[in-house]
PDB file of N, CA and C in Angstrom:
ATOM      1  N   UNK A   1       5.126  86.246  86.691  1.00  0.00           N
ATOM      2  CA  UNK A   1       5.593  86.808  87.932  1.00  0.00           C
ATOM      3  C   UNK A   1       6.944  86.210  88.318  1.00  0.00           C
ATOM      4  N   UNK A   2       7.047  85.022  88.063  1.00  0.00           N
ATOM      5  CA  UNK A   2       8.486  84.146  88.076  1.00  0.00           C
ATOM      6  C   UNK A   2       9.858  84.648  87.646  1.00  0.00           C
ATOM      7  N   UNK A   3       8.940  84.989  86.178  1.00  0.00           N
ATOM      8  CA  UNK A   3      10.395  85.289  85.461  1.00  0.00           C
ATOM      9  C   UNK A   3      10.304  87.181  85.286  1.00  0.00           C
ATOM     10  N   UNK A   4       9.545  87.362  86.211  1.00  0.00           N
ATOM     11  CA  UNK A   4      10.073  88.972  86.767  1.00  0.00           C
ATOM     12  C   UNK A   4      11.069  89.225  87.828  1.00  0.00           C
ATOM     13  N   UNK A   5      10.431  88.376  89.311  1.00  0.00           N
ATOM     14  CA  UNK A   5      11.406  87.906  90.233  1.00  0.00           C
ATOM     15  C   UNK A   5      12.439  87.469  89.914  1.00  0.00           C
ATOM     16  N   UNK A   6      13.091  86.548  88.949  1.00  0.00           N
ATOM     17  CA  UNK A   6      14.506  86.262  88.055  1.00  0.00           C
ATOM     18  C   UNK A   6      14.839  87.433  87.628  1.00  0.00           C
ATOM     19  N   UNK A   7      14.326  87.768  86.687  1.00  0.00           N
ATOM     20  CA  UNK A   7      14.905  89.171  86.350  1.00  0.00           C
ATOM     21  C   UNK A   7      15.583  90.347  87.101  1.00  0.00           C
ATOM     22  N   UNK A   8      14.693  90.635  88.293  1.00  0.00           N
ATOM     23  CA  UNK A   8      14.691  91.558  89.338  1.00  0.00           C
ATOM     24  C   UNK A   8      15.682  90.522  90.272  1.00  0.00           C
ATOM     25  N   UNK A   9      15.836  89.605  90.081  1.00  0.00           N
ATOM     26  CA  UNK A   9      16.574  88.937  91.201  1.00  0.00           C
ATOM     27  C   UNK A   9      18.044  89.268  90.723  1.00  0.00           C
ATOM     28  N   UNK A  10      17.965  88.686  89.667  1.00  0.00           N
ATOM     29  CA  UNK A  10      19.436  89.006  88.988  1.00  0.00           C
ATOM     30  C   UNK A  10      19.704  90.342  88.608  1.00  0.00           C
ATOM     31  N   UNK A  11      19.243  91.180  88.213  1.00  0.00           N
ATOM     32  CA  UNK A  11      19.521  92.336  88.310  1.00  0.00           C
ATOM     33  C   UNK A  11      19.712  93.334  89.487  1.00  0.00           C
ATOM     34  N   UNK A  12      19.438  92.940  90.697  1.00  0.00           N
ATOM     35  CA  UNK A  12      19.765  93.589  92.156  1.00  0.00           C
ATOM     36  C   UNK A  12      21.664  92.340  92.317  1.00  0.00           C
ATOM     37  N   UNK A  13      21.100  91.492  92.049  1.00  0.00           N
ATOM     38  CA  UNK A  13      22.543  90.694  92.219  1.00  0.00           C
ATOM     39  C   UNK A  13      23.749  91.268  91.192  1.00  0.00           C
ATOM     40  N   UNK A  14      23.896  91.499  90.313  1.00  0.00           N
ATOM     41  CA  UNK A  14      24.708  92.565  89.075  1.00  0.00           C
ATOM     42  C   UNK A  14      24.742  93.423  89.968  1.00  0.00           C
ATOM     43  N   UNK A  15      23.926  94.190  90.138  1.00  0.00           N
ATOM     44  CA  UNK A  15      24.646  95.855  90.778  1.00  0.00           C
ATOM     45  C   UNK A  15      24.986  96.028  91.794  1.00  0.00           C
ATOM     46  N   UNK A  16      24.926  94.414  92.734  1.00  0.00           N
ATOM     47  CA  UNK A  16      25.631  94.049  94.343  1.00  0.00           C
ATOM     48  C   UNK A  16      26.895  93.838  94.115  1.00  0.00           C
ATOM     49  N   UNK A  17      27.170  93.081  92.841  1.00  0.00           N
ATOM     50  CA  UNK A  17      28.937  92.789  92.715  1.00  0.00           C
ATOM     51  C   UNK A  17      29.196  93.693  92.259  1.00  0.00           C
ATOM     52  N   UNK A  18      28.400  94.920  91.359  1.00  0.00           N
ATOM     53  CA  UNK A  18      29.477  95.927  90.839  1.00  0.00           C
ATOM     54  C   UNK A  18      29.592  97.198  91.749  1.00  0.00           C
ATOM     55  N   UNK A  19      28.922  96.967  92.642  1.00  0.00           N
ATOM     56  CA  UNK A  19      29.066  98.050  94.303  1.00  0.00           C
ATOM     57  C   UNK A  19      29.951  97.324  94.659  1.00  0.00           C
ATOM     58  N   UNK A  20      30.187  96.034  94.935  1.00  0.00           N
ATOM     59  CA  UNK A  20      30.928  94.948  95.540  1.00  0.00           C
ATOM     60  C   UNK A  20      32.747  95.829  94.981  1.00  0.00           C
ATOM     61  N   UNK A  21      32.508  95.497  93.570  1.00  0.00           N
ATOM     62  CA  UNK A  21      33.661  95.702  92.932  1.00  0.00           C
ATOM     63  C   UNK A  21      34.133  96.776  93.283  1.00  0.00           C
ATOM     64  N   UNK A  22      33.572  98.096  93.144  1.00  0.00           N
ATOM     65  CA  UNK A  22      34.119  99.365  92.930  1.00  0.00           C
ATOM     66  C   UNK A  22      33.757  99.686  94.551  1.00  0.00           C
ATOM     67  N   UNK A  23      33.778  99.029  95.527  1.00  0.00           N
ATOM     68  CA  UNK A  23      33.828  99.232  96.856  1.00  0.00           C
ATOM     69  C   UNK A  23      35.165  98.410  96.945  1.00  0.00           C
ATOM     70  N   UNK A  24      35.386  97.426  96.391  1.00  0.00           N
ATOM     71  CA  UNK A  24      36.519  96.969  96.768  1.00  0.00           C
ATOM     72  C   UNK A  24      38.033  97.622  96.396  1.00  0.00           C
ATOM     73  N   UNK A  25      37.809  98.219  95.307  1.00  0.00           N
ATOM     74  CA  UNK A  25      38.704  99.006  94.751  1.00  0.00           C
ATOM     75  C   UNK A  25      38.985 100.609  95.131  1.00  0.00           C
ATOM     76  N   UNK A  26      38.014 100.878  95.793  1.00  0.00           N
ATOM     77  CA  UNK A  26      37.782 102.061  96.638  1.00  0.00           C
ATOM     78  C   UNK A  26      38.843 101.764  97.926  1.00  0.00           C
ATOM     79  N   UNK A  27      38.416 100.320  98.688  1.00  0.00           N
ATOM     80  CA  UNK A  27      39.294 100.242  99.919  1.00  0.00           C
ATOM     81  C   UNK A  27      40.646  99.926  99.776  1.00  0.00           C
ATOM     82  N   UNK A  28      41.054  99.383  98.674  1.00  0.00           N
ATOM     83  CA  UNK A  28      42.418  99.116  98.334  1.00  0.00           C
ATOM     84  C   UNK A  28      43.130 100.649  97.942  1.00  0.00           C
ATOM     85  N   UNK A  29      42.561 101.491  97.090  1.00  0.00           N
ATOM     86  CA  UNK A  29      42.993 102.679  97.081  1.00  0.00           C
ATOM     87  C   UNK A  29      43.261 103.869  98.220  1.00  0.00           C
ATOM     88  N   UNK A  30      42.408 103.618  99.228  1.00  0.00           N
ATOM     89  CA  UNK A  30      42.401 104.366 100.336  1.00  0.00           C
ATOM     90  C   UNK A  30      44.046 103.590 101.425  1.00  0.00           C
ATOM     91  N   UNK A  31      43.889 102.371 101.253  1.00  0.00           N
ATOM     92  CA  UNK A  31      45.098 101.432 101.963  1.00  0.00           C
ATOM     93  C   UNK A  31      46.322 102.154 101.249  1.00  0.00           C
ATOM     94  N   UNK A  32      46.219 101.799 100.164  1.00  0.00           N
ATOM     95  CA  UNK A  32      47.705 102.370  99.455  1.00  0.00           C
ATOM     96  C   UNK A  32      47.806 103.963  99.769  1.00  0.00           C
ATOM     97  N   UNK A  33      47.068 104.431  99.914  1.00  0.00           N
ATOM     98  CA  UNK A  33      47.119 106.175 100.024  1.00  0.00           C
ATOM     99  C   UNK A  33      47.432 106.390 101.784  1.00  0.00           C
ATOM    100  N   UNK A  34      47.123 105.498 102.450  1.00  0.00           N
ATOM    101  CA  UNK A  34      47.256 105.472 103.915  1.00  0.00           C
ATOM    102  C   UNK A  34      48.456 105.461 104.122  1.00  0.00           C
ATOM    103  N   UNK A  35      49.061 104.223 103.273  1.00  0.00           N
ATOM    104  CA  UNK A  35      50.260 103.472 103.163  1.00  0.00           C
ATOM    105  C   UNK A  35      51.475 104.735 102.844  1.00  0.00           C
ATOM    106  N   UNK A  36      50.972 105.484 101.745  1.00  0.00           N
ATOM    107  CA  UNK A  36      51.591 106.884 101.089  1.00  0.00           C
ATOM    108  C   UNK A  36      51.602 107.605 102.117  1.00  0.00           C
ATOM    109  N   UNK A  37      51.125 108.060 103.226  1.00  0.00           N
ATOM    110  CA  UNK A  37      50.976 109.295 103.572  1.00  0.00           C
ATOM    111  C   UNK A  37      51.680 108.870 104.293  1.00  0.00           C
ATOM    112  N   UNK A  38      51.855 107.463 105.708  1.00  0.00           N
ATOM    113  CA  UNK A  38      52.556 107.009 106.092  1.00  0.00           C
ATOM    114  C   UNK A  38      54.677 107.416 106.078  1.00  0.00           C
ATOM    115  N   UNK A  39      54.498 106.361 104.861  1.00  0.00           N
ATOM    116  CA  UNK A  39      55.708 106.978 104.426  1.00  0.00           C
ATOM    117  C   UNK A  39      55.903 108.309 104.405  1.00  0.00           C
ATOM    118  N   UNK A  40      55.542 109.273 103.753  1.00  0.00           N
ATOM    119  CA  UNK A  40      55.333 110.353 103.365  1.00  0.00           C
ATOM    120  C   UNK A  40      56.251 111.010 104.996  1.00  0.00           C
ATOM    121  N   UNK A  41      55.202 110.813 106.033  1.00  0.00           N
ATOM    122  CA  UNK A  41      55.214 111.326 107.299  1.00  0.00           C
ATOM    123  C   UNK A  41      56.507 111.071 107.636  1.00  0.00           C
ATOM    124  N   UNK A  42      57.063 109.773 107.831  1.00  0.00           N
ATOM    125  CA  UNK A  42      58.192 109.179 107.944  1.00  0.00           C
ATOM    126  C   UNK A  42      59.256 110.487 107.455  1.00  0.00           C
ATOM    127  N   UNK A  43      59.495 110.180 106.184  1.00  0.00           N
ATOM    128  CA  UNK A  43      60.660 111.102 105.031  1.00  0.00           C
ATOM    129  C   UNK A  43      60.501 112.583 105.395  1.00  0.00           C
ATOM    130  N   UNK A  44      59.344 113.144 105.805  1.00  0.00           N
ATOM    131  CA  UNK A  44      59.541 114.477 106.398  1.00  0.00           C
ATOM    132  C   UNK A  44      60.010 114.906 108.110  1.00  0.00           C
ATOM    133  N   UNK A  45      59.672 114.011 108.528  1.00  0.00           N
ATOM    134  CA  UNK A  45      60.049 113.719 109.993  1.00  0.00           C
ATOM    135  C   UNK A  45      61.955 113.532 110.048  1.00  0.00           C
ATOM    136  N   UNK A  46      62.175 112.685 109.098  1.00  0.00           N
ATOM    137  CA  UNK A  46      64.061 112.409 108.893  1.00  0.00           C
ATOM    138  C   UNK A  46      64.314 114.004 108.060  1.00  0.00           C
ATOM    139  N   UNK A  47      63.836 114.306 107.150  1.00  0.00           N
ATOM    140  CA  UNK A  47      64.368 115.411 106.761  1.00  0.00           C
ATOM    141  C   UNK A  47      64.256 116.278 107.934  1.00  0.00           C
ATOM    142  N   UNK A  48      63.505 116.482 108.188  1.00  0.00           N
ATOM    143  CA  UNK A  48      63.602 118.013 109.291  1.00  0.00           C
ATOM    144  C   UNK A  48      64.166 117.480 110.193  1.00  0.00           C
ATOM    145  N   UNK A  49      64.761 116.379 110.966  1.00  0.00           N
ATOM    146  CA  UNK A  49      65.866 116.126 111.741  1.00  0.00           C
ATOM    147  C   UNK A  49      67.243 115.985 111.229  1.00  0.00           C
ATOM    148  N   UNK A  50      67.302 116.241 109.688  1.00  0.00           N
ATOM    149  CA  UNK A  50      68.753 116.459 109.113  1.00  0.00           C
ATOM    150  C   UNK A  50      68.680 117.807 109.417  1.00  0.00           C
ATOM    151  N   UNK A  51      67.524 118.472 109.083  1.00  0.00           N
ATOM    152  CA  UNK A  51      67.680 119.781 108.354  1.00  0.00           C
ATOM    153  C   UNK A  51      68.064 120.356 110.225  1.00  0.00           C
ATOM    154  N   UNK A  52      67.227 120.001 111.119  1.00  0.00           N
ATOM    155  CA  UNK A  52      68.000 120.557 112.350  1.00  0.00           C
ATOM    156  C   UNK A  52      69.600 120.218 112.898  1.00  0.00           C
ATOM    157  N   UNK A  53      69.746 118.954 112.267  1.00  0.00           N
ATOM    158  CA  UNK A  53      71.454 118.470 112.901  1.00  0.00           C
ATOM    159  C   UNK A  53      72.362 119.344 112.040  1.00  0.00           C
ATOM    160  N   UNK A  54      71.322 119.817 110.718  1.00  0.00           N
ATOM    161  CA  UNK A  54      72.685 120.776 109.917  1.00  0.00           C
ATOM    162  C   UNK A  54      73.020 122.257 110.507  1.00  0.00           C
ATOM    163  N   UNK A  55      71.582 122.365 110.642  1.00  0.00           N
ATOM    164  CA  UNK A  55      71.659 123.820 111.310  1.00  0.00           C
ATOM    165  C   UNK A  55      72.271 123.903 112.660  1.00  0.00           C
ATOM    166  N   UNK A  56      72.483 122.629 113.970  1.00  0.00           N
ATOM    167  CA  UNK A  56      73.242 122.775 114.870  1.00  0.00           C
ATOM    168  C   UNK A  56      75.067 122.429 114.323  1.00  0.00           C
ATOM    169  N   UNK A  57      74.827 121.577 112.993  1.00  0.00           N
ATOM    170  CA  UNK A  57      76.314 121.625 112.634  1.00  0.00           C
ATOM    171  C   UNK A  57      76.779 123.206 111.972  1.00  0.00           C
ATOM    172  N   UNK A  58      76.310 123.764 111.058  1.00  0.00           N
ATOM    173  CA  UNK A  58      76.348 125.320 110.677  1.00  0.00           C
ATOM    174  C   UNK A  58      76.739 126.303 111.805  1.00  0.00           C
ATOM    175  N   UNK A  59      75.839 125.664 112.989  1.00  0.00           N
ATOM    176  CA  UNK A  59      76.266 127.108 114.309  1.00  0.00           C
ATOM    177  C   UNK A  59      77.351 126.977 115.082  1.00  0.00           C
ATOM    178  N   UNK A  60      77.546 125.466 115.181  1.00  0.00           N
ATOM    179  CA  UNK A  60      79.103 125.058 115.741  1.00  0.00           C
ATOM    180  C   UNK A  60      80.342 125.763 114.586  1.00  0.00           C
ATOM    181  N   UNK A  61      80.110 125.515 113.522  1.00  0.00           N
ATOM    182  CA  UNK A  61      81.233 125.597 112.676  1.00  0.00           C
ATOM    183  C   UNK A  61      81.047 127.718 112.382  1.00  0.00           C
ATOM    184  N   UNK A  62      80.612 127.926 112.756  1.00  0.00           N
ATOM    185  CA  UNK A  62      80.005 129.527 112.759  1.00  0.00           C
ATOM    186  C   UNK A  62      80.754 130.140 114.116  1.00  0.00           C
ATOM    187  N   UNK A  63      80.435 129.297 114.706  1.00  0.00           N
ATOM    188  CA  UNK A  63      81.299 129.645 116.661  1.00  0.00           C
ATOM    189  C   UNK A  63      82.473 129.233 116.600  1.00  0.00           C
ATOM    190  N   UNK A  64      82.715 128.043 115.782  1.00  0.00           N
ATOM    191  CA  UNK A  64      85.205 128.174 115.577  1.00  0.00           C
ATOM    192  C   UNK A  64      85.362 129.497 114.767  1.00  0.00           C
ATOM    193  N   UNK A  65      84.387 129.238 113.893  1.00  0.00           N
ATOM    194  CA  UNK A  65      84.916 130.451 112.757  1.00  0.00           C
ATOM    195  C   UNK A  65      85.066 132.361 113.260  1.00  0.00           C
ATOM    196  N   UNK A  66      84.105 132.494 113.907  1.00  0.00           N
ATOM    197  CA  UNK A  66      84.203 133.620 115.246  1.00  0.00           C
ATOM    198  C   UNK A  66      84.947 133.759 116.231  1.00  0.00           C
ATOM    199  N   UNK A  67      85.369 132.349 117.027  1.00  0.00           N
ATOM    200  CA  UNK A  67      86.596 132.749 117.302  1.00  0.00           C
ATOM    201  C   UNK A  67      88.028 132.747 116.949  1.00  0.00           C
ATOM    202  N   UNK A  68      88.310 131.872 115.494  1.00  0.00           N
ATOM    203  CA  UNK A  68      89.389 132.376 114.859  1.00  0.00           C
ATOM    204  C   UNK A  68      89.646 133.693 114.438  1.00  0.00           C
ATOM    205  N   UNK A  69      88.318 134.417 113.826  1.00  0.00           N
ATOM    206  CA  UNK A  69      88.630 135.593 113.538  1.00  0.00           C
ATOM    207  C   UNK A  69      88.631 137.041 114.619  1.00  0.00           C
ATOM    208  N   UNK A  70      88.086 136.686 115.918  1.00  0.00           N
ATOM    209  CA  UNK A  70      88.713 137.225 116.819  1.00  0.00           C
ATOM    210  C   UNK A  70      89.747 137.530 116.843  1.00  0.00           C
ATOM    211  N   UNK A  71      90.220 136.361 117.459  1.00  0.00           N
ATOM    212  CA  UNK A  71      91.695 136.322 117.681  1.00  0.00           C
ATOM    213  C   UNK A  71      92.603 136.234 116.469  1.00  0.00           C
ATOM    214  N   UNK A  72      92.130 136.240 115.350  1.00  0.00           N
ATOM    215  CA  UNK A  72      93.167 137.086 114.130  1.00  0.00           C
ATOM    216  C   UNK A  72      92.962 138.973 114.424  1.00  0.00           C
ATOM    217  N   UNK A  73      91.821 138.822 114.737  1.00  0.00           N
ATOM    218  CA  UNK A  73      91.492 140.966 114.855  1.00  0.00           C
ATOM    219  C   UNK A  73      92.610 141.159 115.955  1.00  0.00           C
ATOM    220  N   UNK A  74      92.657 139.935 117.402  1.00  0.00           N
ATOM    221  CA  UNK A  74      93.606 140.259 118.393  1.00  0.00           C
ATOM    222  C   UNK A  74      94.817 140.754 117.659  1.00  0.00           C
ATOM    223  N   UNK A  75      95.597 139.492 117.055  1.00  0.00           N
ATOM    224  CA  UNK A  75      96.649 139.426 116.873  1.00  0.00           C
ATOM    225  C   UNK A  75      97.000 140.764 115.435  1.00  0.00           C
ATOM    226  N   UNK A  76      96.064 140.887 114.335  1.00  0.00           N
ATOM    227  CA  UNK A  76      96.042 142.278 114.021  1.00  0.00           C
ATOM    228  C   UNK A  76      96.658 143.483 115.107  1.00  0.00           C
ATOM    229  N   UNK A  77      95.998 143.807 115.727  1.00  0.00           N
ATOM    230  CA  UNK A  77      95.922 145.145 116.644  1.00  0.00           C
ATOM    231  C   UNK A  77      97.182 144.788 117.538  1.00  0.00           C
ATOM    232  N   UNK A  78      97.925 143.808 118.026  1.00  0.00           N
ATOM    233  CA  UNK A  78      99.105 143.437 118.434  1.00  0.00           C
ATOM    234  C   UNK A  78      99.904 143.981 117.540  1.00  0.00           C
ATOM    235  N   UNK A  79     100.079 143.310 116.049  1.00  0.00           N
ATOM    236  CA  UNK A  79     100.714 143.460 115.078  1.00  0.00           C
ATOM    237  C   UNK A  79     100.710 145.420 115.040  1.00  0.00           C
ATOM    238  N   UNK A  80      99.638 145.564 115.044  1.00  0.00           N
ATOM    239  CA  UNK A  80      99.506 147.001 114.359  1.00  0.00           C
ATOM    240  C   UNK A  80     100.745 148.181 115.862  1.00  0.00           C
ATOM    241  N   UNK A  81      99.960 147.637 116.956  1.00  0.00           N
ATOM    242  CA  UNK A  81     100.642 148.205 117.966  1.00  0.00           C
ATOM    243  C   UNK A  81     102.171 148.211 117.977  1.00  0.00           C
ATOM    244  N   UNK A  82     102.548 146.789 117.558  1.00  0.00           N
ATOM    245  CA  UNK A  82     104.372 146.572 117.793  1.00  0.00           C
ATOM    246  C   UNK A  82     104.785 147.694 116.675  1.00  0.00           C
ATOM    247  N   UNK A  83     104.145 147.580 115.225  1.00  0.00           N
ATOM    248  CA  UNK A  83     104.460 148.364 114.127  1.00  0.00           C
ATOM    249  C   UNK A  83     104.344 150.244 114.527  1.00  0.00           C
ATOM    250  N   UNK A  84     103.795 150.764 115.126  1.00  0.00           N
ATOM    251  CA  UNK A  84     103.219 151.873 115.475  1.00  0.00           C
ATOM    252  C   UNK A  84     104.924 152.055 116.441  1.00  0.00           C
ATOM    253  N   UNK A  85     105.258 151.514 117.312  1.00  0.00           N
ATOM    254  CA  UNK A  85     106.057 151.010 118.378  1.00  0.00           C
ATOM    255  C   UNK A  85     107.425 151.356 117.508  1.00  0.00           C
ATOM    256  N   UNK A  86     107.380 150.274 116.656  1.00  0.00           N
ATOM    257  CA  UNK A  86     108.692 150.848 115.872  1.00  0.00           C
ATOM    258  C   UNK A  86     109.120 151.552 114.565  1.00  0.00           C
ATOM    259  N   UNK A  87     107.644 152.521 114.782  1.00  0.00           N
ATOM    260  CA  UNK A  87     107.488 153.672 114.265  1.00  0.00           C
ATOM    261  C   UNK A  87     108.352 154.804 114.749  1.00  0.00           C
ATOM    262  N   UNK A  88     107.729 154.916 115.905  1.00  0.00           N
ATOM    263  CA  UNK A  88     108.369 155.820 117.122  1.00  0.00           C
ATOM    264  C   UNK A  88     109.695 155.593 117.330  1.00  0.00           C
ATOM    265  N   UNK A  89     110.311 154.495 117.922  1.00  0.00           N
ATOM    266  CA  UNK A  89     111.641 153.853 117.340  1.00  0.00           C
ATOM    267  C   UNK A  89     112.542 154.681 116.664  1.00  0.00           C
ATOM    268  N   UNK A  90     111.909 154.372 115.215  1.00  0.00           N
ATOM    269  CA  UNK A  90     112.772 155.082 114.144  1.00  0.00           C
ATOM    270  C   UNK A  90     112.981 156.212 114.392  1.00  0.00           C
ATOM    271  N   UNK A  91     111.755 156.992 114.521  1.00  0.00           N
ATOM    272  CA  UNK A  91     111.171 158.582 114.424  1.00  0.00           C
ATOM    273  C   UNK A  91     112.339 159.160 115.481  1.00  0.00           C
ATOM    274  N   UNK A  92     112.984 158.624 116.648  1.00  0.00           N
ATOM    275  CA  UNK A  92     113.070 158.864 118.109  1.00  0.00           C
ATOM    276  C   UNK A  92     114.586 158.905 116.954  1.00  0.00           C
ATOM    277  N   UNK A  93     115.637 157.892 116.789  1.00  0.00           N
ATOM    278  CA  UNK A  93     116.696 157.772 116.682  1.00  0.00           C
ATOM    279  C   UNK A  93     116.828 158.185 115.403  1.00  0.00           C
TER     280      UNK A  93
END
């Protein structure tokens, strides 16, 4: 009966450290993956605040660029008018 209780003793003790083990290696894996997602969260949080400062830099540089070419269409239709102008000019004399 002794050396059953030994037996059975030590054999519940073996499969306590190897729960032990592969519990311990379980919580270290879950830490590092915590640790990952962490970061993770971080690097998408900075990207999508580039990705918005680009898109408010894109709409600024979109709004000079609209009104340069305005005021090139202005100065077109000026141009076109003076030319029309000394069309008539000629045509007249």
């Amino acid at each position: 009966m002794d050396i059953l209780m030994t037996i059975g003793g030590s054999i519940i003790t073996l499969l306590l450290i190897i729960v032990g083990f592969f519990l311990r290696q379980h919580i270290n894996v879950v830490r590092e993956l915590i640790t990952s997602v962490d970061n993770l969260s971080r690097l998408v949080a900075i990207l999508e605040n580039n990705a918005k400062n680009s898109t408010l830099s894109c709409n600024q540089k979109h709004m000079i660029i609209d009104k340069r070419l305005t005021k090139h269409g202005e100065r077109i239709d000026e141009i076109d008018k003076d030319i029309a102008r000394i069309q008539e000019n000629l045509k007249h004399d």
